[in-house]
C-alpha atoms as a PDB file:
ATOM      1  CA  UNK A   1     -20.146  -5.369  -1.929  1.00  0.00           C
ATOM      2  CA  UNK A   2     -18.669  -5.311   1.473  1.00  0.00           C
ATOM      3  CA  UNK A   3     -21.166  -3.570   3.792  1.00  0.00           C
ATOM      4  CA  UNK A   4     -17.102  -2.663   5.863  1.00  0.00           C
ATOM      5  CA  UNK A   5     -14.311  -0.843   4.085  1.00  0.00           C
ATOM      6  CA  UNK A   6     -10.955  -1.648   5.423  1.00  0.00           C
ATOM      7  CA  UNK A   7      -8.855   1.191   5.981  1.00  0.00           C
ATOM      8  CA  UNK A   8      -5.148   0.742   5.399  1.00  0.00           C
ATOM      9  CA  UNK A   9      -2.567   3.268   5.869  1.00  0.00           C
ATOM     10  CA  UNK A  10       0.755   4.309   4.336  1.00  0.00           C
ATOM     11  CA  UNK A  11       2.881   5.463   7.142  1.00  0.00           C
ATOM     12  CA  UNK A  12       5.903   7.009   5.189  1.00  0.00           C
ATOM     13  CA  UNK A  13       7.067   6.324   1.293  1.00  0.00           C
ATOM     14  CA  UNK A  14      10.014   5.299   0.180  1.00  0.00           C
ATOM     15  CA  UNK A  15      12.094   8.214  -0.261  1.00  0.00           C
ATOM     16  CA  UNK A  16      10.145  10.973   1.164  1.00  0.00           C
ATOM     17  CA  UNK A  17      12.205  13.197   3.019  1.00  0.00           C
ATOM     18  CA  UNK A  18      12.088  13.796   6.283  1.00  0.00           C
ATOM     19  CA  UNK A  19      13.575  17.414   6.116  1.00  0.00           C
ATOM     20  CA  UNK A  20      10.339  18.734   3.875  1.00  0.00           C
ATOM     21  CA  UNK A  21       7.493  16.353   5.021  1.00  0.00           C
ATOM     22  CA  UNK A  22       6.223  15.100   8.064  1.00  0.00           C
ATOM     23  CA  UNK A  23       7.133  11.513   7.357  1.00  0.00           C
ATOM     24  CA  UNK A  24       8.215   9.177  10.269  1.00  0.00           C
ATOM     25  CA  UNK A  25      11.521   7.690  10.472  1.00  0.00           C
ATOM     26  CA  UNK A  26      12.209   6.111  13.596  1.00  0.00           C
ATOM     27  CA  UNK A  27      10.546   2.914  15.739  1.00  0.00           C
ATOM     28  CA  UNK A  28       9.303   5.217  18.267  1.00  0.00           C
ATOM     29  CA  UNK A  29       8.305   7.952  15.387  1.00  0.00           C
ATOM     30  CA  UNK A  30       6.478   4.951  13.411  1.00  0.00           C
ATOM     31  CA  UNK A  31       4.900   3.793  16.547  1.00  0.00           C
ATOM     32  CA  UNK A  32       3.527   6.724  17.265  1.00  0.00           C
ATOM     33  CA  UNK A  33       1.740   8.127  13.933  1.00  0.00           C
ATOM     34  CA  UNK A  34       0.609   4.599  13.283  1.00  0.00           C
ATOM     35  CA  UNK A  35      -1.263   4.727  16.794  1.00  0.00           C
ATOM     36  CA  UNK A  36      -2.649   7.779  15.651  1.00  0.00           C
ATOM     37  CA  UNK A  37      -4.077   6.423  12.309  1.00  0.00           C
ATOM     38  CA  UNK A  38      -5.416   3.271  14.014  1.00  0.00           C
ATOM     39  CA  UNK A  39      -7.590   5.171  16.331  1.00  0.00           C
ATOM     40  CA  UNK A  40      -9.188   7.320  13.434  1.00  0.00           C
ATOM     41  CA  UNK A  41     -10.075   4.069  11.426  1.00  0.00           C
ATOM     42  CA  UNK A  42      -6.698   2.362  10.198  1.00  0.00           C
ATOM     43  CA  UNK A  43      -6.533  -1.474  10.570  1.00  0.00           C
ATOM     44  CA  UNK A  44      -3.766  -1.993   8.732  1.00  0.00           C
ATOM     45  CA  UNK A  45      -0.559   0.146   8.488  1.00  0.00           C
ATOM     46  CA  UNK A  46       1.511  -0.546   5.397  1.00  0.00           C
ATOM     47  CA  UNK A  47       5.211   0.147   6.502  1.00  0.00           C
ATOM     48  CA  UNK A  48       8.566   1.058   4.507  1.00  0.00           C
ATOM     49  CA  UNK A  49      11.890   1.270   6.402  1.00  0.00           C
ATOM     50  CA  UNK A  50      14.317   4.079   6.363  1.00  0.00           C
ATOM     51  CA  UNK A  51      17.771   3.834   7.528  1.00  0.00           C
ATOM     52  CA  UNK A  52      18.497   5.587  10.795  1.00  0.00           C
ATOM     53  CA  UNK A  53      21.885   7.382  10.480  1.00  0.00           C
ATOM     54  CA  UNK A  54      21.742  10.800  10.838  1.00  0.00           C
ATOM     55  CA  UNK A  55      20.717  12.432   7.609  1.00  0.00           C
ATOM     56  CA  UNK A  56      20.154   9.183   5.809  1.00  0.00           C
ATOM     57  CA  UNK A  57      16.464   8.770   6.990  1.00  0.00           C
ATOM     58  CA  UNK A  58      15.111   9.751   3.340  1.00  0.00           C
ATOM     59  CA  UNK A  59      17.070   6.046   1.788  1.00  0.00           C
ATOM     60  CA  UNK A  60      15.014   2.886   2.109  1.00  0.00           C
ATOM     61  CA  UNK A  61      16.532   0.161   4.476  1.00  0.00           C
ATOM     62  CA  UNK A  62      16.296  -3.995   4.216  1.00  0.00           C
ATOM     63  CA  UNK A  63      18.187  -4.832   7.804  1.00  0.00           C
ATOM     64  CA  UNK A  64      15.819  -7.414   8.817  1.00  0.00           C
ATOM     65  CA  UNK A  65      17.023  -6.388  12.518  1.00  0.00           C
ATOM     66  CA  UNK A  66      15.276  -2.912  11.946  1.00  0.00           C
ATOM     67  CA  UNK A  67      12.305  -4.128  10.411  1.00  0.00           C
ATOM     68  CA  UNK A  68      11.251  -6.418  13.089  1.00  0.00           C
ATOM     69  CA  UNK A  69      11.813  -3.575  15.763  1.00  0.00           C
ATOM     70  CA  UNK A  70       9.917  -1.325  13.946  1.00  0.00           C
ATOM     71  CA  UNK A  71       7.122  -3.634  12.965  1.00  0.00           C
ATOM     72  CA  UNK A  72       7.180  -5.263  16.789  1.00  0.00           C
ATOM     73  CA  UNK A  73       6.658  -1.290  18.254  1.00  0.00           C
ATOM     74  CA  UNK A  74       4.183  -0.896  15.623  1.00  0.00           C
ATOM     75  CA  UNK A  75       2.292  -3.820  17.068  1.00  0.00           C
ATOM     76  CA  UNK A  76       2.690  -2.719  20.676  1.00  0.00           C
ATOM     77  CA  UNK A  77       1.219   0.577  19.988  1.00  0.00           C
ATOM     78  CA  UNK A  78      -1.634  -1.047  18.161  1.00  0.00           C
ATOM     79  CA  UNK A  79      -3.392  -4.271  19.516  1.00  0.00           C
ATOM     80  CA  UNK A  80      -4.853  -6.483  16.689  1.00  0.00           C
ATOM     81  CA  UNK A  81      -3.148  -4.322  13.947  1.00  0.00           C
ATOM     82  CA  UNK A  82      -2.696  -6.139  10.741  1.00  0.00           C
ATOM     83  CA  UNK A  83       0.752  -5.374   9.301  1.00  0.00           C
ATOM     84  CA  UNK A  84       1.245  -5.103   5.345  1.00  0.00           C
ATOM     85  CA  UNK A  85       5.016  -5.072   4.625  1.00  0.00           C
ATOM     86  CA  UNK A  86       6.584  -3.159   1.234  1.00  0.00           C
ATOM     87  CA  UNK A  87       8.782  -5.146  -0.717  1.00  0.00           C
ATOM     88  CA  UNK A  88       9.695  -2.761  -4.121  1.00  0.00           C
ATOM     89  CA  UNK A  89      13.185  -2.321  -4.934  1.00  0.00           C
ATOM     90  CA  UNK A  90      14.466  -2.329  -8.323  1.00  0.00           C
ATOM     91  CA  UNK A  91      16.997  -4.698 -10.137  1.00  0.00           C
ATOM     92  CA  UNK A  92      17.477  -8.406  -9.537  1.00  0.00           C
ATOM     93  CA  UNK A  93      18.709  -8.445  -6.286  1.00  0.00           C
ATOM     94  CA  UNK A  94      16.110  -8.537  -3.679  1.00  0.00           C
ATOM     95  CA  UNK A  95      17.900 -10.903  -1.099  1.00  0.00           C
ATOM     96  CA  UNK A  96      16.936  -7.835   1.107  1.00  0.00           C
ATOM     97  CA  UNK A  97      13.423  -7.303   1.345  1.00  0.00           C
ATOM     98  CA  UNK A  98      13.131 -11.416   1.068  1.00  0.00           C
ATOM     99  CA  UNK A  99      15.206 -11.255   4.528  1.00  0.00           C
ATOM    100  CA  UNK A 100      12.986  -8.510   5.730  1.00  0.00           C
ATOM    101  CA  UNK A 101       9.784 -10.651   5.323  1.00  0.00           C
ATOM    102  CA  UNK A 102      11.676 -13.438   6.898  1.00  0.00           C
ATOM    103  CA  UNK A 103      12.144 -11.648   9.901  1.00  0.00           C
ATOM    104  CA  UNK A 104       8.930 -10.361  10.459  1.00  0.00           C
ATOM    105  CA  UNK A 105       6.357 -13.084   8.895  1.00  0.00           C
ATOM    106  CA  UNK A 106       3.779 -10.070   8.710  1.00  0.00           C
ATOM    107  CA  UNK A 107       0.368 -11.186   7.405  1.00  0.00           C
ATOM    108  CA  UNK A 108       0.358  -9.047   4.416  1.00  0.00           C
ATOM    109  CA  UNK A 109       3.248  -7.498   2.170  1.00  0.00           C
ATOM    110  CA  UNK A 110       2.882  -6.308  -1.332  1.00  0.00           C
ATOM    111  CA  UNK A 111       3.662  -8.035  -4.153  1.00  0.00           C
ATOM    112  CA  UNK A 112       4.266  -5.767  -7.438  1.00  0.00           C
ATOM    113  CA  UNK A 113       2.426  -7.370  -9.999  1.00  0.00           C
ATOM    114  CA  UNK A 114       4.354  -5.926 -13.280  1.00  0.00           C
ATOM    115  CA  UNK A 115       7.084  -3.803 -14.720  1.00  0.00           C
ATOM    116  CA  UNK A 116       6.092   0.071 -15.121  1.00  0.00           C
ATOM    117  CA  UNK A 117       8.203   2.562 -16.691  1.00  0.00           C
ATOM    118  CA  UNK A 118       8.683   5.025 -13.837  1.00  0.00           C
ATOM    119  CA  UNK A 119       7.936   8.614 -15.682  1.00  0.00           C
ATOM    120  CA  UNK A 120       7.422  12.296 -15.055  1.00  0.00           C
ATOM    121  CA  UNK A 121       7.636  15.010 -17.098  1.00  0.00           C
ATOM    122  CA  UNK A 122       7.477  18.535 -15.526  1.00  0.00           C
ATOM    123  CA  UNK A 123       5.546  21.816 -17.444  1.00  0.00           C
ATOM    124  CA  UNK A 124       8.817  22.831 -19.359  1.00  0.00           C
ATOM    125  CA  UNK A 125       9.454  19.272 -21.222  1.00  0.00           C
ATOM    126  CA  UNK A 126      12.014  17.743 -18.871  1.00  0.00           C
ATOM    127  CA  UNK A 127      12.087  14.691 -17.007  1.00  0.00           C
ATOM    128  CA  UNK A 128      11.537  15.271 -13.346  1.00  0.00           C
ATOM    129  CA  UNK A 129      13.831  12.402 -12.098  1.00  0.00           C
ATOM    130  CA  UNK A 130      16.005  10.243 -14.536  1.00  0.00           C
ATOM    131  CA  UNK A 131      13.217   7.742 -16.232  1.00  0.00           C
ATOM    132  CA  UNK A 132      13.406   4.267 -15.174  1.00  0.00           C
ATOM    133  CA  UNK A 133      12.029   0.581 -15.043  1.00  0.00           C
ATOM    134  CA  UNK A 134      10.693  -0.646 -12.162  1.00  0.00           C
ATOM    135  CA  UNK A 135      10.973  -3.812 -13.084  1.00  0.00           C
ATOM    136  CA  UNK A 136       8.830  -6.846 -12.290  1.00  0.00           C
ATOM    137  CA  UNK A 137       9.347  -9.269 -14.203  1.00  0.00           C
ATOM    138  CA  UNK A 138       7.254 -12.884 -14.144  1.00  0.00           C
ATOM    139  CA  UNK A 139      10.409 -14.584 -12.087  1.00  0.00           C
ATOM    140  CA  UNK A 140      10.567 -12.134  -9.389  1.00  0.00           C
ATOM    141  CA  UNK A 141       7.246 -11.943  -8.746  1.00  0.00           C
ATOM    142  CA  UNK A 142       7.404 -15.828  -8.240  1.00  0.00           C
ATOM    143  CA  UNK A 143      10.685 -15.504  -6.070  1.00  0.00           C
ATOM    144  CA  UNK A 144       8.391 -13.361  -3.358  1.00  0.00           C
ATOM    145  CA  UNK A 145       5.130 -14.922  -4.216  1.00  0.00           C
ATOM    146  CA  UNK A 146       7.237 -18.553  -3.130  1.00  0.00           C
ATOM    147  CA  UNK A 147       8.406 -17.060   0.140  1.00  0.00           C
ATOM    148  CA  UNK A 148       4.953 -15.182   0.963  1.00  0.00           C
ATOM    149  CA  UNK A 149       3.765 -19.133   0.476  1.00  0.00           C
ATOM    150  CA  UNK A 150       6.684 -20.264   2.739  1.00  0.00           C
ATOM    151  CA  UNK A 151       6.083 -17.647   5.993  1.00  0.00           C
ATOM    152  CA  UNK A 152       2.085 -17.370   5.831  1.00  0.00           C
ATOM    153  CA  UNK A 153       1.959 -14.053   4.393  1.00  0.00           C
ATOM    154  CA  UNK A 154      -0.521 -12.839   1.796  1.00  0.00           C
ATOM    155  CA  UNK A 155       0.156 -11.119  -0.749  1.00  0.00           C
ATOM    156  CA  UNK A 156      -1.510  -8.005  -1.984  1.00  0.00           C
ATOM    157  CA  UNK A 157      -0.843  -7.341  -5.989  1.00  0.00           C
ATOM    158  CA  UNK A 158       0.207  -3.998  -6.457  1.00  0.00           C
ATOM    159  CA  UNK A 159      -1.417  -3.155  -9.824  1.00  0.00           C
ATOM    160  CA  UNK A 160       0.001   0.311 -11.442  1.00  0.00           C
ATOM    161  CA  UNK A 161      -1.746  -0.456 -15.376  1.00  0.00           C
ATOM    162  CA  UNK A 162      -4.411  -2.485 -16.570  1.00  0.00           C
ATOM    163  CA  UNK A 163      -2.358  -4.777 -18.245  1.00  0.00           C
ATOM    164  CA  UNK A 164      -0.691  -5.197 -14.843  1.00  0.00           C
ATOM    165  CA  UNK A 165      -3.952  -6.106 -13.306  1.00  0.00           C
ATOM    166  CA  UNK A 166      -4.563  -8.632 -16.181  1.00  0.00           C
ATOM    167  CA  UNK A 167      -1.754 -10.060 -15.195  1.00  0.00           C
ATOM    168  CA  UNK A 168      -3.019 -11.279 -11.392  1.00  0.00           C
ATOM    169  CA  UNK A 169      -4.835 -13.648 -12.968  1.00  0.00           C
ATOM    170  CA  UNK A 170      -2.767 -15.208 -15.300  1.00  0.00           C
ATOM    171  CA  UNK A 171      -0.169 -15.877 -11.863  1.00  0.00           C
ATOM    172  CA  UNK A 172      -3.272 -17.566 -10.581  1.00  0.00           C
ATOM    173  CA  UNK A 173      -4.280 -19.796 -13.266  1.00  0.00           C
ATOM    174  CA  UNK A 174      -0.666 -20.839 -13.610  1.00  0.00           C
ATOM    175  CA  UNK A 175      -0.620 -21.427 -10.007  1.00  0.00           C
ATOM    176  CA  UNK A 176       1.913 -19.266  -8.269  1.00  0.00           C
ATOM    177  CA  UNK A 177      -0.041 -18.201  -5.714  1.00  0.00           C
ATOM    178  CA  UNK A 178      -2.813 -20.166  -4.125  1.00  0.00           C
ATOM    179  CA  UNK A 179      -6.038 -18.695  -2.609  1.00  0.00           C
ATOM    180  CA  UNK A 180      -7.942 -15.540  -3.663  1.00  0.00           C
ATOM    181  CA  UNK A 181      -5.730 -12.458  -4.624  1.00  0.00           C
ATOM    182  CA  UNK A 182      -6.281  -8.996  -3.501  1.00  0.00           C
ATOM    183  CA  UNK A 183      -5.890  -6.232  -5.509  1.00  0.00           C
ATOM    184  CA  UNK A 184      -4.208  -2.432  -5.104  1.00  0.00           C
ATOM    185  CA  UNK A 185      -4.894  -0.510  -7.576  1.00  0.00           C
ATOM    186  CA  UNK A 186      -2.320   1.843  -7.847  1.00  0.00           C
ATOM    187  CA  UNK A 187      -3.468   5.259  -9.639  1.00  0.00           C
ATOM    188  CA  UNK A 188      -1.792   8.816 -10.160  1.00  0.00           C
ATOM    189  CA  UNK A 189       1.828   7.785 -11.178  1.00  0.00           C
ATOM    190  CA  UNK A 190       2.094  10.059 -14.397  1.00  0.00           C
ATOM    191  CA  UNK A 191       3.087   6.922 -16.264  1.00  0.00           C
ATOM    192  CA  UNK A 192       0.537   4.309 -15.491  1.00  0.00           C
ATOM    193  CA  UNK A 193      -3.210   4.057 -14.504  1.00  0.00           C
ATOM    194  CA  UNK A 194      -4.398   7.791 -14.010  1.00  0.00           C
ATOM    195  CA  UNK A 195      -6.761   9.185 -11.313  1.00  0.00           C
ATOM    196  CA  UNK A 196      -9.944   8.388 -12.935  1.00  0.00           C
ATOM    197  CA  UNK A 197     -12.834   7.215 -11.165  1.00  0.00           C
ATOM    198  CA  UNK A 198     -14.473   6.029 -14.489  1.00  0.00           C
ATOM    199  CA  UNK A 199     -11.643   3.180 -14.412  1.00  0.00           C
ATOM    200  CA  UNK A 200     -12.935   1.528 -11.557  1.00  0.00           C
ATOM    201  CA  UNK A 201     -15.914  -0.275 -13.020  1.00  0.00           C
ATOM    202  CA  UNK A 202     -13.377  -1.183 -15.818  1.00  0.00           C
ATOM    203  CA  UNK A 203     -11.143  -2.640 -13.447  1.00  0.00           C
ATOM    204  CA  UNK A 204     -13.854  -4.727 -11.636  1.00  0.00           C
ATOM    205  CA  UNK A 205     -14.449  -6.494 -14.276  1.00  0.00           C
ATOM    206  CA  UNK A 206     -10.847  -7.395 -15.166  1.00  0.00           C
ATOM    207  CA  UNK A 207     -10.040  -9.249 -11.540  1.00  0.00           C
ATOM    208  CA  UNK A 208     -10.302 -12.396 -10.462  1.00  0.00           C
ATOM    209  CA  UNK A 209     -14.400 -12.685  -9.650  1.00  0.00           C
ATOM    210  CA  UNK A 210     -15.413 -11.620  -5.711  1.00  0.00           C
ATOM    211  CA  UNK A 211     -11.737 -10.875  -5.036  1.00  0.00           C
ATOM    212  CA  UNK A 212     -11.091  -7.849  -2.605  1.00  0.00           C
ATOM    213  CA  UNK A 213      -9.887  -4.721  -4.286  1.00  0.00           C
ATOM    214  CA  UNK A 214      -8.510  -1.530  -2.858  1.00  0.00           C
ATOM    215  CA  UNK A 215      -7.214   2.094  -4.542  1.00  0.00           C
ATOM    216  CA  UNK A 216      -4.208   4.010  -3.630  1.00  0.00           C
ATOM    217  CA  UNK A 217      -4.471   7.463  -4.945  1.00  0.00           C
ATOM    218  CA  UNK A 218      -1.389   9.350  -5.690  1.00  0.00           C
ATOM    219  CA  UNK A 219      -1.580  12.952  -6.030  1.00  0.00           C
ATOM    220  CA  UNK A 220      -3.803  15.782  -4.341  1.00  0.00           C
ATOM    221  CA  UNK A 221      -7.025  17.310  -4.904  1.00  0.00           C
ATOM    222  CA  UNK A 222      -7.255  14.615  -8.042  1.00  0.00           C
ATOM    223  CA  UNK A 223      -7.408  11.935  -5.741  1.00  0.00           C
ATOM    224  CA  UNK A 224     -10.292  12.379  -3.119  1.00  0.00           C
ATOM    225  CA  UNK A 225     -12.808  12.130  -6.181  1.00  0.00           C
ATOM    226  CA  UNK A 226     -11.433   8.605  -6.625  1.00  0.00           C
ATOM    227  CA  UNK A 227     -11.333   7.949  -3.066  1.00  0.00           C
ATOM    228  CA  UNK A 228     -15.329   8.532  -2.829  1.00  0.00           C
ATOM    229  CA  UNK A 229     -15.933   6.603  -5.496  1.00  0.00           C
ATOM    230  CA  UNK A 230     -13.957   3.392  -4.496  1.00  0.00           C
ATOM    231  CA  UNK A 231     -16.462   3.510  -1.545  1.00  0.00           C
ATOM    232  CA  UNK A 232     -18.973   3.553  -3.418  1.00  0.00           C
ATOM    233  CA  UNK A 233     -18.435   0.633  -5.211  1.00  0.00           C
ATOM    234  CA  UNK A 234     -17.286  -1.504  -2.078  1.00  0.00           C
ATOM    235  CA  UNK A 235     -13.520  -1.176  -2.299  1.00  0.00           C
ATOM    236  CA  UNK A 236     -11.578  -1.214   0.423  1.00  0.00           C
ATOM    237  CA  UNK A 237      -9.081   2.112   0.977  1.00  0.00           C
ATOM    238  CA  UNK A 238      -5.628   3.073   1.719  1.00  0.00           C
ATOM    239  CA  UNK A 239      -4.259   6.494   2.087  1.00  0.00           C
ATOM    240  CA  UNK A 240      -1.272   7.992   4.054  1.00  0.00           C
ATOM    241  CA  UNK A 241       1.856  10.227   3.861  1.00  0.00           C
ATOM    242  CA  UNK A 242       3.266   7.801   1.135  1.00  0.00           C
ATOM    243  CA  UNK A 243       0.275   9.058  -1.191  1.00  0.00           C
ATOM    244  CA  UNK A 244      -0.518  12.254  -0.429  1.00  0.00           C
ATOM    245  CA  UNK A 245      -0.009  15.179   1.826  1.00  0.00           C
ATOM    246  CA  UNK A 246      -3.346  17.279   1.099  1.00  0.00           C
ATOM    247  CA  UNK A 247      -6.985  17.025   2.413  1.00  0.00           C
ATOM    248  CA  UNK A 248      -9.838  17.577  -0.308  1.00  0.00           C
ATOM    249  CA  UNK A 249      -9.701  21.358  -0.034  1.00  0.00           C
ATOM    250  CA  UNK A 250      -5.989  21.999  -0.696  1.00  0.00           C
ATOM    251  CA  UNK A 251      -4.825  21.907   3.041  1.00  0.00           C
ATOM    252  CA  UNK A 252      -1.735  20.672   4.000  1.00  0.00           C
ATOM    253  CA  UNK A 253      -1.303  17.733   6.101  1.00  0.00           C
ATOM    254  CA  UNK A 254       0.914  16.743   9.106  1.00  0.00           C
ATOM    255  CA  UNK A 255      -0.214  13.257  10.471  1.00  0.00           C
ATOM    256  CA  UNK A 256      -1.944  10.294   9.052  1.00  0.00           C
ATOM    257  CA  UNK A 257      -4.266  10.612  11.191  1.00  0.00           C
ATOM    258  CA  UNK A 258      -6.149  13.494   9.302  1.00  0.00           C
ATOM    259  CA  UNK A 259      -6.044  11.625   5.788  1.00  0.00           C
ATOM    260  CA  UNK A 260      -7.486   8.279   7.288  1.00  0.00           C
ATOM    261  CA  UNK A 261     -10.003  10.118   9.600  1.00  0.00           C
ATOM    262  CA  UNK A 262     -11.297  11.677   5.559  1.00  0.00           C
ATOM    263  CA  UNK A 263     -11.437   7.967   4.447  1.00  0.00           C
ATOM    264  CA  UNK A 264     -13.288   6.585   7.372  1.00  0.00           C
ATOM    265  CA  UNK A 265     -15.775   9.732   6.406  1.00  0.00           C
ATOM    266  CA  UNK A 266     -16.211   8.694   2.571  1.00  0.00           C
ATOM    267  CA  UNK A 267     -16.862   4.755   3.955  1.00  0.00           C
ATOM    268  CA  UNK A 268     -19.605   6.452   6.690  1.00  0.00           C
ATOM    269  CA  UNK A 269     -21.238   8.354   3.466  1.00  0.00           C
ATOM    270  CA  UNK A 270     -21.593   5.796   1.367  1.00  0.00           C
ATOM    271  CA  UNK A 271     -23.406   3.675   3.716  1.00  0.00           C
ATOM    272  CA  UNK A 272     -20.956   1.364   4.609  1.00  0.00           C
ATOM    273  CA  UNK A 273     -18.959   1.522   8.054  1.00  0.00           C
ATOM    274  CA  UNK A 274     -15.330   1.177   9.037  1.00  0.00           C
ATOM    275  CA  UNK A 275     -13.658  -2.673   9.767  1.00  0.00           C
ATOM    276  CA  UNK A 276     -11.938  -3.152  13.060  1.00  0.00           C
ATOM    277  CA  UNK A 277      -8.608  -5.626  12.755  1.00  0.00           C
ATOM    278  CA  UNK A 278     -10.603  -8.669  13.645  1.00  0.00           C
ATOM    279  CA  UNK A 279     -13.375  -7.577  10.570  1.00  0.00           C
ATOM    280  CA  UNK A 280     -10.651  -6.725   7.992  1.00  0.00           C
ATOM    281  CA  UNK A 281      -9.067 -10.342   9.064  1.00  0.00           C
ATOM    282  CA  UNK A 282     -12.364 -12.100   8.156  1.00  0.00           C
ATOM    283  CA  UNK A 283     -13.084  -9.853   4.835  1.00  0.00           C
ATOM    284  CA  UNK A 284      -9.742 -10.118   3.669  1.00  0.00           C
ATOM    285  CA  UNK A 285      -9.547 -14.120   4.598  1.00  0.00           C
ATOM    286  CA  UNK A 286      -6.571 -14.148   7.247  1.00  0.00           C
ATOM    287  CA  UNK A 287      -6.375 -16.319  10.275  1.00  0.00           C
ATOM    288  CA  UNK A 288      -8.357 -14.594  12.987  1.00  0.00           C
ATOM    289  CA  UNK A 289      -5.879 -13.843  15.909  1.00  0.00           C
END
């Protein structure tokens, strides 16, 4: 067990809206809430990109051009920062996001390990959004796991069932990916792994052995349970306005800050302190800058 937990954190989501949450859009608006979370505990920000228009900052965005400012004012608000850069989109095409990483070589972007049917059903019966695939399928994977290999970036496996997680280290054994992986654990989507803290010694013993492992908890009061108990058992953490928007007792969010500043808390009480950039580089085996 790492006697550090490295802190990551989620700036914005995907599709969150602007207009009802607190999510930032813009360079400067990125800039600043990442600054924010790296001074309560964050070393590495994991970063989606919006489009700018007005009114269009809720829709994801794969200009390489606006990646690379936004990632570069990241950076400039927060020396030694380690960048993690998303990658999901659905369907075959992802000549985007493969352009995005191009552009900004960051040292860590995820890699989504396996397909997941995308499901929610709300209290009356109905769907909550139109169900779909998010699909991740063996030759896709490879496609960004052959151009992580290509720029120097490491990829983290974004792991949203068990089977999923199985999966990790079947790529490695076949030799798509070289190195040791690390592991998200993705839990809370109403269709895969569930907010369960009695997973987590299940899931130990199903990755690759003395590989790094982190949780992102999806949800609200459900999730700080899991949060405390992925400290516990030395993994690393990741929160942010991507995951959730509430603090353990109920209250509503508006920065990053404020969830990270929780995490650093659960590290601090179960014995185990908080890992600067240049700490997370070594435990997580990137080149020291």
């Amino acid at each position: 067990m790492s006697d550090k937990a490295v802190i990551t954190c989620a700036l914005t989501g995907m599709l969150t809206d602007p207009k009802q949450h607190p999510v930032p859009v813009t360079p400067e608006e990125m800039a600043r809430e990442a600054r924010a979370a790296f001074d309560a505990g964050a070393a590495v920000m994991h970063v989606h990109f919006r489009q700018q228009g007005p009114g269009k900052g809720h829709l994801p965005s794969w200009e390489p051009e606006l990646a690379a400012t936004i990632m570069q004012a990241i950076r400039d608000a927060c020396p030694g920062v380690i960048l993690n850069e998303s990658t999901g989109t659905i369907g075959a095409n992802i000549s985007g996001p493969l352009a995005c990483l191009r552009a900004v070589r960051p040292e860590i972007a995820a890699c989504n390990a396996g397909s997941l049917n995308y499901l929610k059903v709300r209290a009356d019966g109905t769907w909550a959004w139109p169900p779909h695939l998010f699909d991740n399928p063996v030759e896709k994977v490879k496609a960004y796991l052959d151009v992580m290999a290509e720029i120097g970036t490491q990829p983290e496996f974004e792991c949203f069932d068990v089977g999923i997680v199985r999966c990790v280290g079947m790529y490695a054994r076949n030799g798509m990916f070289k190195g040791r992986p690390k592991y998200n654990f993705v839990m809370g989507v109403e269709s895969g792994m569930p907010t369960d803290p009695d997973l987590l010694p299940i899931l130990q013993k199903l990755i690759v052995a003395g590989a790094p492992w982190q949780v992102t908890a999806i949800g609200r009061e459900n999730i700080w349970p899991l949060h405390r108990r992925a400290a516990e058992l030395g993994g690393h953490l990741r929160t942010g306005l991507e995951d959730t928007f509430y603090l353990p007792d109920g209250s509503k969010v508006g920065s990053n800050a404020e969830l990270v500043a929780m995490l650093a808390h659960y590290a601090l009480e179960a014995g185990r302190g908080v890992a600067s950039p240049a700490e997370a580089r070594k435990l997580m085996g990137l080149a020291a800058t």
